[in-house]
PDB file of N, CA and C in Angstrom:
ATOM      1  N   UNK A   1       0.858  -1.179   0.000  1.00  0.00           N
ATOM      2  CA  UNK A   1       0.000   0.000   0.000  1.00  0.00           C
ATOM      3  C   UNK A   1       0.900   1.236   0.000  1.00  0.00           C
ATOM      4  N   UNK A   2       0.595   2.364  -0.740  1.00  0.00           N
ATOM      5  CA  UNK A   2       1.184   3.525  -0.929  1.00  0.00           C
ATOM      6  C   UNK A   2       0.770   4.256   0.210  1.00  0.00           C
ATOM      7  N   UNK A   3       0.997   4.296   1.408  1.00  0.00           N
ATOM      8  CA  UNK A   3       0.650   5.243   2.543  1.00  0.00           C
ATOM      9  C   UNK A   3       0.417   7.121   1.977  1.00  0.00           C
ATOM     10  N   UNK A   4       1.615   7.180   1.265  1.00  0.00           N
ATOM     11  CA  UNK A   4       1.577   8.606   0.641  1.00  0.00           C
ATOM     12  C   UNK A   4       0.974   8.993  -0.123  1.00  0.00           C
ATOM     13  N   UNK A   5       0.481   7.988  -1.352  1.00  0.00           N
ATOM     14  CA  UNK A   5      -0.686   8.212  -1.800  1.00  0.00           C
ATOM     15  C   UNK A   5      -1.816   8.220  -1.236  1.00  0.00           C
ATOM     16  N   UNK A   6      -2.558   7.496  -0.043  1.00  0.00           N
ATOM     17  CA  UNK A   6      -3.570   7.580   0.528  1.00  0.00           C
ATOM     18  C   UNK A   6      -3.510   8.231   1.600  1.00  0.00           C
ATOM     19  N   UNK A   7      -2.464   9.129   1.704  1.00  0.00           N
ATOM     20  CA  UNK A   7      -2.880  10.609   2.960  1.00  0.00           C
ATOM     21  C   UNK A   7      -3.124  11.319   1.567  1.00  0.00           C
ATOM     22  N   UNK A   8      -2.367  11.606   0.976  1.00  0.00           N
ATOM     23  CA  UNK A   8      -2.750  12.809  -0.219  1.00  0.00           C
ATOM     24  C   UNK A   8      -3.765  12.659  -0.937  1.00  0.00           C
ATOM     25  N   UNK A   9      -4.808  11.569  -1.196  1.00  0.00           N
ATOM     26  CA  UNK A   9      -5.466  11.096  -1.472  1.00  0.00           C
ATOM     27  C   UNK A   9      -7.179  11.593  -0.583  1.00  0.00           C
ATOM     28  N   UNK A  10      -7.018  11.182   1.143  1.00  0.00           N
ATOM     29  CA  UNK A  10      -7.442  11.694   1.625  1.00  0.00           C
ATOM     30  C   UNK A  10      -7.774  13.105   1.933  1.00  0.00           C
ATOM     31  N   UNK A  11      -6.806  13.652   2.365  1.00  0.00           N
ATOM     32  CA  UNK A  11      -6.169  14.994   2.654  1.00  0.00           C
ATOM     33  C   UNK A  11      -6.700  15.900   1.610  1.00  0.00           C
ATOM     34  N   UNK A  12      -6.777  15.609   0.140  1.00  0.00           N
ATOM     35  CA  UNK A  12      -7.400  16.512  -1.086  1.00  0.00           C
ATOM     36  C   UNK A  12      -9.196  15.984  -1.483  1.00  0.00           C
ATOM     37  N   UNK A  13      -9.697  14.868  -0.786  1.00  0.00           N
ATOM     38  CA  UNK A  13     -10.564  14.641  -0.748  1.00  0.00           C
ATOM     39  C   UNK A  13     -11.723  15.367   0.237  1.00  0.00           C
ATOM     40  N   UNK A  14     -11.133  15.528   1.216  1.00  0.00           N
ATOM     41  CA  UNK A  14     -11.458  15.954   2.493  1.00  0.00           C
ATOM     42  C   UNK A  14     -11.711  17.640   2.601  1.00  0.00           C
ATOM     43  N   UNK A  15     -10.268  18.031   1.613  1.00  0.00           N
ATOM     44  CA  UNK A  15     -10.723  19.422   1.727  1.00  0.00           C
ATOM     45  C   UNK A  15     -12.076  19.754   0.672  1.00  0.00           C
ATOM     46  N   UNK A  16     -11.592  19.035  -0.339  1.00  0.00           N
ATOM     47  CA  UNK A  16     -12.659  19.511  -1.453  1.00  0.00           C
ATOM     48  C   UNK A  16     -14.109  19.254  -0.919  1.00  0.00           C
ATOM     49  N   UNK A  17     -14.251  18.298   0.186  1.00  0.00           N
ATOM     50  CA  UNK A  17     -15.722  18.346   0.577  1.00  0.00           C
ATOM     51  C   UNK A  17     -16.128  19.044   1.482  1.00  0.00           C
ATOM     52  N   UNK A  18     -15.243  19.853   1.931  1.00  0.00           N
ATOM     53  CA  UNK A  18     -15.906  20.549   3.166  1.00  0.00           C
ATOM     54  C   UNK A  18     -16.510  21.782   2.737  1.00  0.00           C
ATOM     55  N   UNK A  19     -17.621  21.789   3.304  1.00  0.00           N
ATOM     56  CA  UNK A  19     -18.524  23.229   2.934  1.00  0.00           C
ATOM     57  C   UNK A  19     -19.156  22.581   0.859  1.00  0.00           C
ATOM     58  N   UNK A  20     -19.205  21.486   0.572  1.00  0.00           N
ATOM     59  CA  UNK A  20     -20.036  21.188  -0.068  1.00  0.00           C
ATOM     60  C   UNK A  20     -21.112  21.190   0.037  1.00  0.00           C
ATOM     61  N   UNK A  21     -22.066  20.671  -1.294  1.00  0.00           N
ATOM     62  CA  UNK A  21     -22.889  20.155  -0.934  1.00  0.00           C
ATOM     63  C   UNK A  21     -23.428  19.174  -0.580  1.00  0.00           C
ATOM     64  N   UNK A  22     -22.863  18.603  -0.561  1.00  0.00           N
ATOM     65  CA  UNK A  22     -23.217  16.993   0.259  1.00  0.00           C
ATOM     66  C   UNK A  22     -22.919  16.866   1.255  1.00  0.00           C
ATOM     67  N   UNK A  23     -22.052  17.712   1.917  1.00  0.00           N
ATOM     68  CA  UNK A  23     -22.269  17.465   3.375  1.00  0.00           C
ATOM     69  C   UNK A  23     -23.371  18.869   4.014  1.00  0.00           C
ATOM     70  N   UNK A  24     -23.369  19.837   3.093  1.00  0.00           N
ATOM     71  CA  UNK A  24     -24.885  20.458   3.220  1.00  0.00           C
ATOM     72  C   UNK A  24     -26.175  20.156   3.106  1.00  0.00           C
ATOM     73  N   UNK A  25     -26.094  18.950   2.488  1.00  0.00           N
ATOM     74  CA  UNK A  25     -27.234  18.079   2.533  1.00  0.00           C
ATOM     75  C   UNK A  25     -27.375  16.867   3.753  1.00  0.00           C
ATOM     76  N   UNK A  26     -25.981  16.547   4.174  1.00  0.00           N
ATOM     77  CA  UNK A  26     -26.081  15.581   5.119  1.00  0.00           C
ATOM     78  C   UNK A  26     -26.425  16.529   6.583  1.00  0.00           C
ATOM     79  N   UNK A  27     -25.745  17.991   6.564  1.00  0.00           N
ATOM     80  CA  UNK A  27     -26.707  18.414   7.606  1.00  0.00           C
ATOM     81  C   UNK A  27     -28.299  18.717   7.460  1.00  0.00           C
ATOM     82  N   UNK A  28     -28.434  18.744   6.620  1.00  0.00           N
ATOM     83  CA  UNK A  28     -29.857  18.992   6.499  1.00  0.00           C
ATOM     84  C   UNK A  28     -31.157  18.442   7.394  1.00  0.00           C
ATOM     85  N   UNK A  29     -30.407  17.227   6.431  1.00  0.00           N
ATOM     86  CA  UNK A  29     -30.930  15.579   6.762  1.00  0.00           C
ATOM     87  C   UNK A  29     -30.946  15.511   8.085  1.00  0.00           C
ATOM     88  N   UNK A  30     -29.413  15.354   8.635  1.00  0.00           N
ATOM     89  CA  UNK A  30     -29.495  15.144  10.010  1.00  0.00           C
ATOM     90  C   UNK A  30     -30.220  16.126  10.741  1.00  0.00           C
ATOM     91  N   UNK A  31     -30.251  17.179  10.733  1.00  0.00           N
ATOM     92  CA  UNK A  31     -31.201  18.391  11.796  1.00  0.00           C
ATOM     93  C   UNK A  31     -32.916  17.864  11.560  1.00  0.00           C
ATOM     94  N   UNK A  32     -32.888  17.080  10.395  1.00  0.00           N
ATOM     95  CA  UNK A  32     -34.722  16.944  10.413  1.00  0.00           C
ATOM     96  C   UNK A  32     -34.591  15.459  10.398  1.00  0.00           C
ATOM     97  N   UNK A  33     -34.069  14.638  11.409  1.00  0.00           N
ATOM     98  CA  UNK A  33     -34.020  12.980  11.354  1.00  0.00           C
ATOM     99  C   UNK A  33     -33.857  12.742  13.435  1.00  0.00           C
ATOM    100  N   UNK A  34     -33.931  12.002  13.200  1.00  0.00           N
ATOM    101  CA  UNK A  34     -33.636  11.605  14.829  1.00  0.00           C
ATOM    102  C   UNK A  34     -32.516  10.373  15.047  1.00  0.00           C
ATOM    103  N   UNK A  35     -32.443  10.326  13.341  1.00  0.00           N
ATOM    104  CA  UNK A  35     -31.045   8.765  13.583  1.00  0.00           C
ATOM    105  C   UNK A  35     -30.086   9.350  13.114  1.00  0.00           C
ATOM    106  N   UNK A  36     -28.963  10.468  13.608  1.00  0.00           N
ATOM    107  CA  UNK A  36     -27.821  10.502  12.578  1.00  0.00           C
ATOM    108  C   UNK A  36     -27.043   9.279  12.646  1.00  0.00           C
ATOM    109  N   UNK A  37     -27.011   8.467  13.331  1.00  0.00           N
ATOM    110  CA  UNK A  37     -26.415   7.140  12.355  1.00  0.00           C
ATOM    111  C   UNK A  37     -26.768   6.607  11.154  1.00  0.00           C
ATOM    112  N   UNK A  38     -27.990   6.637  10.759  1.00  0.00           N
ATOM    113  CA  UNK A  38     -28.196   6.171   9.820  1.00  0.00           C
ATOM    114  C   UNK A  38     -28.134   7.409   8.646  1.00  0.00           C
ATOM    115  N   UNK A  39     -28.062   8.706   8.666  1.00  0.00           N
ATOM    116  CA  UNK A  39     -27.838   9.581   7.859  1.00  0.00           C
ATOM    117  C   UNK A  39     -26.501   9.680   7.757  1.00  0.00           C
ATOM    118  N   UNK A  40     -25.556   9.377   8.772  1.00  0.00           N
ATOM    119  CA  UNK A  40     -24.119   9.152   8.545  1.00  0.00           C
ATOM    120  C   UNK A  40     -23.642   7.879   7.884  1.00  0.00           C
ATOM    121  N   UNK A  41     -24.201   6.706   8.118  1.00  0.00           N
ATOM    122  CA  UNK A  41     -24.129   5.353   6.895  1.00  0.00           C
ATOM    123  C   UNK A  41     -24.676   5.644   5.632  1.00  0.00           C
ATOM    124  N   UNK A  42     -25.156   6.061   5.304  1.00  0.00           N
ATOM    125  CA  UNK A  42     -26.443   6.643   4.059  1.00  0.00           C
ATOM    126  C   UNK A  42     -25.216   7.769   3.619  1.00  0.00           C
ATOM    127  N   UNK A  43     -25.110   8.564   3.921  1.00  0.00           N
ATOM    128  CA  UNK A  43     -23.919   9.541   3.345  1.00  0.00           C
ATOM    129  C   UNK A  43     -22.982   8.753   2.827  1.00  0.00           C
ATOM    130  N   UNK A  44     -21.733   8.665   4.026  1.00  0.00           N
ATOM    131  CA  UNK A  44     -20.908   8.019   3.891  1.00  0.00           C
ATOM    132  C   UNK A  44     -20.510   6.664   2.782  1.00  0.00           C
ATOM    133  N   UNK A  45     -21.764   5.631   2.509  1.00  0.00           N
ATOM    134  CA  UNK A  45     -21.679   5.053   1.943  1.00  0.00           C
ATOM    135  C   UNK A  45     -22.099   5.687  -0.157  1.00  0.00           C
ATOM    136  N   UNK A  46     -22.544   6.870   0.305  1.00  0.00           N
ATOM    137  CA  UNK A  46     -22.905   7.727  -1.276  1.00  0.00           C
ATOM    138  C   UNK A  46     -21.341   8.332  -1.652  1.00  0.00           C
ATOM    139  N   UNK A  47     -20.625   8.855  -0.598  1.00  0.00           N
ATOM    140  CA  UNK A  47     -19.832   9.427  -0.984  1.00  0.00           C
ATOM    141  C   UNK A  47     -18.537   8.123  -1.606  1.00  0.00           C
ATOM    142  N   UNK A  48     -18.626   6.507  -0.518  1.00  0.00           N
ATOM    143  CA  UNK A  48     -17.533   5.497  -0.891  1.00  0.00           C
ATOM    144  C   UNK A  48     -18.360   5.234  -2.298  1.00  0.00           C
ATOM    145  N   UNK A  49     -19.117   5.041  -2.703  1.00  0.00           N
ATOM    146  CA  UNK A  49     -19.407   4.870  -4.167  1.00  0.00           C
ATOM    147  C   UNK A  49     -19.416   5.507  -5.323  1.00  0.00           C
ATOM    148  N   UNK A  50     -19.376   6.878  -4.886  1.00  0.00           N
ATOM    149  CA  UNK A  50     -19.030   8.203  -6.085  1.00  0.00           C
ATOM    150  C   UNK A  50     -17.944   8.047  -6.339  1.00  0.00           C
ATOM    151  N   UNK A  51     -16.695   7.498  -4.862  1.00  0.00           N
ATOM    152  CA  UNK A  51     -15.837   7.962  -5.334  1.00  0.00           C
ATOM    153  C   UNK A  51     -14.869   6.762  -5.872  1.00  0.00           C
ATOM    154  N   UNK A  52     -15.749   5.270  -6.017  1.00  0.00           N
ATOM    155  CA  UNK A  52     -15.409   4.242  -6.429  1.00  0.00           C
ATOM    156  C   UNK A  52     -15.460   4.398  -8.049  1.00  0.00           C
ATOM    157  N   UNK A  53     -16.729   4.986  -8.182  1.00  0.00           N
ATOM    158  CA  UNK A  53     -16.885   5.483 -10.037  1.00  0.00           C
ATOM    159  C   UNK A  53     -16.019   6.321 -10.434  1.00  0.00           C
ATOM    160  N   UNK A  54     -15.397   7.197  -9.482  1.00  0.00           N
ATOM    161  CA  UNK A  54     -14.490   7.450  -9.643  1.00  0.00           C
ATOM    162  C   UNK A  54     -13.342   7.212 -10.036  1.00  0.00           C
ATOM    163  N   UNK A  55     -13.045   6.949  -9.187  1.00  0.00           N
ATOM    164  CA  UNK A  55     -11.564   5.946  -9.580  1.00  0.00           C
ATOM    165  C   UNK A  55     -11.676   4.505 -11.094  1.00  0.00           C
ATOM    166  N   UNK A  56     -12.961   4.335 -10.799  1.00  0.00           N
ATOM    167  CA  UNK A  56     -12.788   3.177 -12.008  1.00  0.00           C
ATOM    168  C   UNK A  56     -12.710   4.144 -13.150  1.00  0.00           C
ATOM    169  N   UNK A  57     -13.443   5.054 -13.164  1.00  0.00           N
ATOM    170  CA  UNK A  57     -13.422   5.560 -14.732  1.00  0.00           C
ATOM    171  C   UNK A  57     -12.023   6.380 -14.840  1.00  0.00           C
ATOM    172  N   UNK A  58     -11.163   6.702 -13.836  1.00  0.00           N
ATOM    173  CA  UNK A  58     -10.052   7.476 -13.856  1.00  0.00           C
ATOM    174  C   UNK A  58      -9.258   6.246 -14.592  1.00  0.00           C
ATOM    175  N   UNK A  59      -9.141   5.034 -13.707  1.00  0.00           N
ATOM    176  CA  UNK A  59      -8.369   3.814 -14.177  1.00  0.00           C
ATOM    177  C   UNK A  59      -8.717   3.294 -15.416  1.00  0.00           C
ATOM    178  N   UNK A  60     -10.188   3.404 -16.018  1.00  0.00           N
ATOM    179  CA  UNK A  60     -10.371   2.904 -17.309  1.00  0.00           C
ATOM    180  C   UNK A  60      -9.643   4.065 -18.164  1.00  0.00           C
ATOM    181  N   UNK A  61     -10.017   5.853 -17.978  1.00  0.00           N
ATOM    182  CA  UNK A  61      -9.393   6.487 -18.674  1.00  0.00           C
ATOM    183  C   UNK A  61      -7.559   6.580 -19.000  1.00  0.00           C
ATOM    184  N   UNK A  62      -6.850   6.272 -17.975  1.00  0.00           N
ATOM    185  CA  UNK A  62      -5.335   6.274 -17.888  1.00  0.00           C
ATOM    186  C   UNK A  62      -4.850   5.194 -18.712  1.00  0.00           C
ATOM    187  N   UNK A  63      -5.950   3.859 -18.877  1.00  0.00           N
ATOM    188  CA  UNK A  63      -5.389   2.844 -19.971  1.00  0.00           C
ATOM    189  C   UNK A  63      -5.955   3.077 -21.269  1.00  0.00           C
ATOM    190  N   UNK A  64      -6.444   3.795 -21.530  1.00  0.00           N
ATOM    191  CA  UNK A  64      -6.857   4.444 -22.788  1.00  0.00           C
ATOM    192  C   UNK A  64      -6.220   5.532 -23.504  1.00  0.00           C
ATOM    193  N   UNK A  65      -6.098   6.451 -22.689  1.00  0.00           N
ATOM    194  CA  UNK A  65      -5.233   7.517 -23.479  1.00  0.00           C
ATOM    195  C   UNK A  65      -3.742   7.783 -22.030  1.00  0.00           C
ATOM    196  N   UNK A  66      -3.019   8.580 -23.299  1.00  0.00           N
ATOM    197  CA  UNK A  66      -1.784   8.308 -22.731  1.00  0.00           C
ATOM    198  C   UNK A  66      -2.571   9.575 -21.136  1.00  0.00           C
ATOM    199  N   UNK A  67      -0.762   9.530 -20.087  1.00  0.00           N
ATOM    200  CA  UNK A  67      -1.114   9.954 -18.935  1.00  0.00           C
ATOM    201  C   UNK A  67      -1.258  11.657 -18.996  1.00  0.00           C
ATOM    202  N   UNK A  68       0.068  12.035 -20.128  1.00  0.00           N
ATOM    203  CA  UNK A  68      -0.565  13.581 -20.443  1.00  0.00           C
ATOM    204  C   UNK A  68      -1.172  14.539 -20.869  1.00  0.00           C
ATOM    205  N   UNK A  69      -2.319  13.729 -21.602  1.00  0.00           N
ATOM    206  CA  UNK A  69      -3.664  13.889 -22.251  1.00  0.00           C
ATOM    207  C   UNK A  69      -4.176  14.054 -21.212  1.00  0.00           C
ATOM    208  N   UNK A  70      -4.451  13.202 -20.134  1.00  0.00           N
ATOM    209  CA  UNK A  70      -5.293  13.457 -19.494  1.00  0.00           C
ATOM    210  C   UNK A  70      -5.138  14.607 -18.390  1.00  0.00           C
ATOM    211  N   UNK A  71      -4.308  14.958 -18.298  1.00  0.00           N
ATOM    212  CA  UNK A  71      -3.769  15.738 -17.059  1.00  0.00           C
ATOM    213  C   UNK A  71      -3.762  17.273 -17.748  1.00  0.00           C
ATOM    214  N   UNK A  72      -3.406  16.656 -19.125  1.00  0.00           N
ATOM    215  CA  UNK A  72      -4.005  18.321 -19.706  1.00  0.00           C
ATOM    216  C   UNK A  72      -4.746  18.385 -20.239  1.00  0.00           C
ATOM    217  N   UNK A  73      -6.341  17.709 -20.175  1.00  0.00           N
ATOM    218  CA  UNK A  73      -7.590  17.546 -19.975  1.00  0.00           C
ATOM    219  C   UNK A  73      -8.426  17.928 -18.658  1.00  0.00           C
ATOM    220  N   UNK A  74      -7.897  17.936 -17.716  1.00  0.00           N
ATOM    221  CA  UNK A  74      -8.350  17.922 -16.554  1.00  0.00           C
ATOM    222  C   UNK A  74      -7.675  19.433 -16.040  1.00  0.00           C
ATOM    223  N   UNK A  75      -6.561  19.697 -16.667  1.00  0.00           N
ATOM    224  CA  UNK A  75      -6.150  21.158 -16.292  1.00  0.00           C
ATOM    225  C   UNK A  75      -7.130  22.166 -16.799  1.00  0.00           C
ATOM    226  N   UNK A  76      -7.247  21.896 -18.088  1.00  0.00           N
ATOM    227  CA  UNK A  76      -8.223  22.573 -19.097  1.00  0.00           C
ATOM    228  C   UNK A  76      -9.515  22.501 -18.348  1.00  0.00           C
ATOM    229  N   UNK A  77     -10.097  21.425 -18.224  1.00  0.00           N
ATOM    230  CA  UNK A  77     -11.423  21.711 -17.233  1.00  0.00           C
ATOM    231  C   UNK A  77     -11.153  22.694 -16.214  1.00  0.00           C
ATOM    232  N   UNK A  78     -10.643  22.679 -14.855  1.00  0.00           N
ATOM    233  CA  UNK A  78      -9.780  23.069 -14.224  1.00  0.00           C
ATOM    234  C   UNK A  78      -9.797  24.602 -14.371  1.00  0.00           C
ATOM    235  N   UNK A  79      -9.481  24.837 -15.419  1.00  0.00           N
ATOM    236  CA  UNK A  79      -8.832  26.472 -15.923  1.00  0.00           C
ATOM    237  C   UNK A  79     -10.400  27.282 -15.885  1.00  0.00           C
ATOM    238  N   UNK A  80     -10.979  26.273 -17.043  1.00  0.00           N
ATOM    239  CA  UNK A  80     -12.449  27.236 -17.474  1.00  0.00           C
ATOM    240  C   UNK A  80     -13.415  27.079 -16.368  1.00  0.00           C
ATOM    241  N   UNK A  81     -13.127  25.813 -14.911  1.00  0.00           N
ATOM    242  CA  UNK A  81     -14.313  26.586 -13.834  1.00  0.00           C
ATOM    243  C   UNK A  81     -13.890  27.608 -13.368  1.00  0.00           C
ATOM    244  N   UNK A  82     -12.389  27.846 -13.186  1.00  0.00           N
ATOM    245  CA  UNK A  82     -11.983  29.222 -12.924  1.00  0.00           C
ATOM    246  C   UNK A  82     -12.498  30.261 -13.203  1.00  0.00           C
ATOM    247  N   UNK A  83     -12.287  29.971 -14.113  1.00  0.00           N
ATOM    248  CA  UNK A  83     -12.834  31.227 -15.487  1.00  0.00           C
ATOM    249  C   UNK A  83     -14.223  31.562 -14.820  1.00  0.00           C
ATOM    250  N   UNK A  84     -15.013  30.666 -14.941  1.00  0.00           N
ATOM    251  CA  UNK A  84     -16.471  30.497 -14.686  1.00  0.00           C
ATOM    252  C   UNK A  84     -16.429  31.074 -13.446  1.00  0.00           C
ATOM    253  N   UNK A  85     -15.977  30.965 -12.371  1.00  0.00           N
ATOM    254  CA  UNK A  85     -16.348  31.218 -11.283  1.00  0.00           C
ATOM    255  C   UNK A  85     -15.725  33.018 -11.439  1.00  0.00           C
ATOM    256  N   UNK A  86     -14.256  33.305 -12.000  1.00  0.00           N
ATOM    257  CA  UNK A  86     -14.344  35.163 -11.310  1.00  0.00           C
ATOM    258  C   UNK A  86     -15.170  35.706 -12.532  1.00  0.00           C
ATOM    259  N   UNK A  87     -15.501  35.345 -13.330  1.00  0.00           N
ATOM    260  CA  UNK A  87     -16.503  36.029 -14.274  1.00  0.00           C
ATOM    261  C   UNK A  87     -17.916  35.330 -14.416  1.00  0.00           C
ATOM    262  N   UNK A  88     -18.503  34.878 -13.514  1.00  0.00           N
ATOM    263  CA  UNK A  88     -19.875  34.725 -13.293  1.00  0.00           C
ATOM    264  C   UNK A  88     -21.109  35.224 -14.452  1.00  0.00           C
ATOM    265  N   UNK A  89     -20.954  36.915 -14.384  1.00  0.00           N
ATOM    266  CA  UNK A  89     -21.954  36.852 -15.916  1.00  0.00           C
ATOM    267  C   UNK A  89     -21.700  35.725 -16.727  1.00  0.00           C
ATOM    268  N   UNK A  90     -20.676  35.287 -17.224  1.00  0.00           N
ATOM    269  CA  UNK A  90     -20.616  34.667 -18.590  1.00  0.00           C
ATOM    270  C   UNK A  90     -22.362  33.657 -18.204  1.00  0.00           C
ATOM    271  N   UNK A  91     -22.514  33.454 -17.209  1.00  0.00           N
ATOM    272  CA  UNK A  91     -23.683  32.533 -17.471  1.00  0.00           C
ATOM    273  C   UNK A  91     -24.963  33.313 -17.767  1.00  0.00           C
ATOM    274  N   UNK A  92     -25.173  34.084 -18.403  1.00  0.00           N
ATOM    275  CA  UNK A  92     -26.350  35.256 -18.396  1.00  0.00           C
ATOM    276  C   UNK A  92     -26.207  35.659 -19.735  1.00  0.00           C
ATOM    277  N   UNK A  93     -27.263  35.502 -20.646  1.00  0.00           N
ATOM    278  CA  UNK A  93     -27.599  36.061 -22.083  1.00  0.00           C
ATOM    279  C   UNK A  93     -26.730  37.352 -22.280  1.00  0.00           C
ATOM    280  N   UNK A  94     -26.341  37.270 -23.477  1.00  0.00           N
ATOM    281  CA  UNK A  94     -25.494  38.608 -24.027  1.00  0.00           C
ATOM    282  C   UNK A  94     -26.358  40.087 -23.942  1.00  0.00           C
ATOM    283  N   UNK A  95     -27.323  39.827 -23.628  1.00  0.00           N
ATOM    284  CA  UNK A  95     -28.596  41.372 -23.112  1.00  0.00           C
ATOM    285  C   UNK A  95     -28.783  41.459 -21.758  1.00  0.00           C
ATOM    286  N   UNK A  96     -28.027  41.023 -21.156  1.00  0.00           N
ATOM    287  CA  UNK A  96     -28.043  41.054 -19.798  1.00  0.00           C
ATOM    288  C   UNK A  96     -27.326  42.362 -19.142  1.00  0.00           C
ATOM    289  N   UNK A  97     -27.677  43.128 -18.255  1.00  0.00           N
ATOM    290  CA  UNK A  97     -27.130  44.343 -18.003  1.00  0.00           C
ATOM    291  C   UNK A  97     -26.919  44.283 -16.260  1.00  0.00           C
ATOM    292  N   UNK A  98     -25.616  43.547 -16.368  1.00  0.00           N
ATOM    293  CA  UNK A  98     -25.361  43.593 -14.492  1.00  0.00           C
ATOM    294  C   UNK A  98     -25.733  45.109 -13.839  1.00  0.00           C
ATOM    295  N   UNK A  99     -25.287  46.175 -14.717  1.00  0.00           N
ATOM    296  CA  UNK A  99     -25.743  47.084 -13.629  1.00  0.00           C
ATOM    297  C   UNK A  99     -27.118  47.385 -13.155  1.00  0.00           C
ATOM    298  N   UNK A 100     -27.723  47.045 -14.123  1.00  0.00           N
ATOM    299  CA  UNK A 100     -29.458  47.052 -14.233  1.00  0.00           C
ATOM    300  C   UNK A 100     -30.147  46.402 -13.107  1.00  0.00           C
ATOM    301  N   UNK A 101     -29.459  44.833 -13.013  1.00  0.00           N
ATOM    302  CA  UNK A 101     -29.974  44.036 -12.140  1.00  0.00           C
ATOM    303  C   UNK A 101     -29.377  44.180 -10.867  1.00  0.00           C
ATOM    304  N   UNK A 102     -28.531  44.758 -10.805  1.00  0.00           N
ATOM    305  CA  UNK A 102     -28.038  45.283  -9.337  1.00  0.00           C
ATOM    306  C   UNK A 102     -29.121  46.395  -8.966  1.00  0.00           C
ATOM    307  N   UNK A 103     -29.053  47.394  -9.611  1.00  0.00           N
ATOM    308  CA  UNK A 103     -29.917  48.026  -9.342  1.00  0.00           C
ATOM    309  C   UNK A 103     -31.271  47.734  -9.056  1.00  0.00           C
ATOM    310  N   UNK A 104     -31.942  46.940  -9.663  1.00  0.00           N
ATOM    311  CA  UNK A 104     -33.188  46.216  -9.540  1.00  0.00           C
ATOM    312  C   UNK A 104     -33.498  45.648  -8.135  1.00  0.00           C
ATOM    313  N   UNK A 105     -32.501  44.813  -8.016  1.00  0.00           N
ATOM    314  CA  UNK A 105     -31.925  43.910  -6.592  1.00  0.00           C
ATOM    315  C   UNK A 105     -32.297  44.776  -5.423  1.00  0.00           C
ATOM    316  N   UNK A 106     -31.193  45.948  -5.315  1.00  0.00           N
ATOM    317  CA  UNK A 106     -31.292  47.075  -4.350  1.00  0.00           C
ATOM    318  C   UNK A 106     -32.730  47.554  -4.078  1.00  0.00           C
ATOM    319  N   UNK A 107     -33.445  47.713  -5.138  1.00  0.00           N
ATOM    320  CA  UNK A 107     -34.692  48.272  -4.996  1.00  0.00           C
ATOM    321  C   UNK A 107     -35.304  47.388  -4.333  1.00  0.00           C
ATOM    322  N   UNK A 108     -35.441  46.151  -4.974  1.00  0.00           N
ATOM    323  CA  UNK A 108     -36.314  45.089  -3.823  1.00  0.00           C
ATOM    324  C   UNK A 108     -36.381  44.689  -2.714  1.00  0.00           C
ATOM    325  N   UNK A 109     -34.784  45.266  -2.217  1.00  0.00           N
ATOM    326  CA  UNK A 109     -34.498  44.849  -0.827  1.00  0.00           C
ATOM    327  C   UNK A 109     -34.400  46.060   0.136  1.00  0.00           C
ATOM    328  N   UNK A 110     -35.118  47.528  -0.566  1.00  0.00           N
ATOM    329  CA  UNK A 110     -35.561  48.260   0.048  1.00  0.00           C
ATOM    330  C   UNK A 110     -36.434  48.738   0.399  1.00  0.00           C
ATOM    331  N   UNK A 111     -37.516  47.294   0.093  1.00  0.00           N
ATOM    332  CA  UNK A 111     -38.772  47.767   0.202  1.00  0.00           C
ATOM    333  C   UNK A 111     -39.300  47.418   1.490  1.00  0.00           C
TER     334      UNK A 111
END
């Protein structure tokens, strides 16, 4: 067993889920349940199977195409949620007028 692979493994798993949504959903759950054990098996076991499809389709993809295709496939994804995330309009029709709807916004929440 690669110990170093499975702290780093963990360790980047762990951060990426915190303040998700799935564990925003597992509080959910739990605040309106009376068993968090069983909302913690029920999670837990969604998240060991996502991340089993995971890994298989990572392992089917790495014997398919070579290893730096994929890594600069995954950078490229990578790059454009970036993108996506500090420029947010881009998801809003080309007639879209941020200042408009700010303004709009303000008004409603001064009523």
């Amino acid at each position: 067993m690669n110990w170093q692979l499975l702290g780093l493994s963990f360790i980047t798993v762990f951060l990426a889920e915190l303040g998700d949504k799935s564990q925003l959903a597992a509080i959910a759950i739990s605040g309106s349940s009376r068993s968090p054990r069983a909302v913690f098996l029920g999670t837990a076991a969604a998240l060991v199977v996502a991340s089993l499809i995971g890994v298989l389709i990572g392992e089917g993809t790495a014997q398919l195409l070579p290893t730096r295709l994929v890594k600069a496939v995954a950078a490229i994804g990578f790059a454009v949620m970036g993108v996506r995330l500090l420029w947010p309009e881009a998801d809003f029709p080309p007639d879209y007028d941020a200042e408009e709807a700010a303004d709009l916004n303000a008004d409603l929440n001064t009523d």
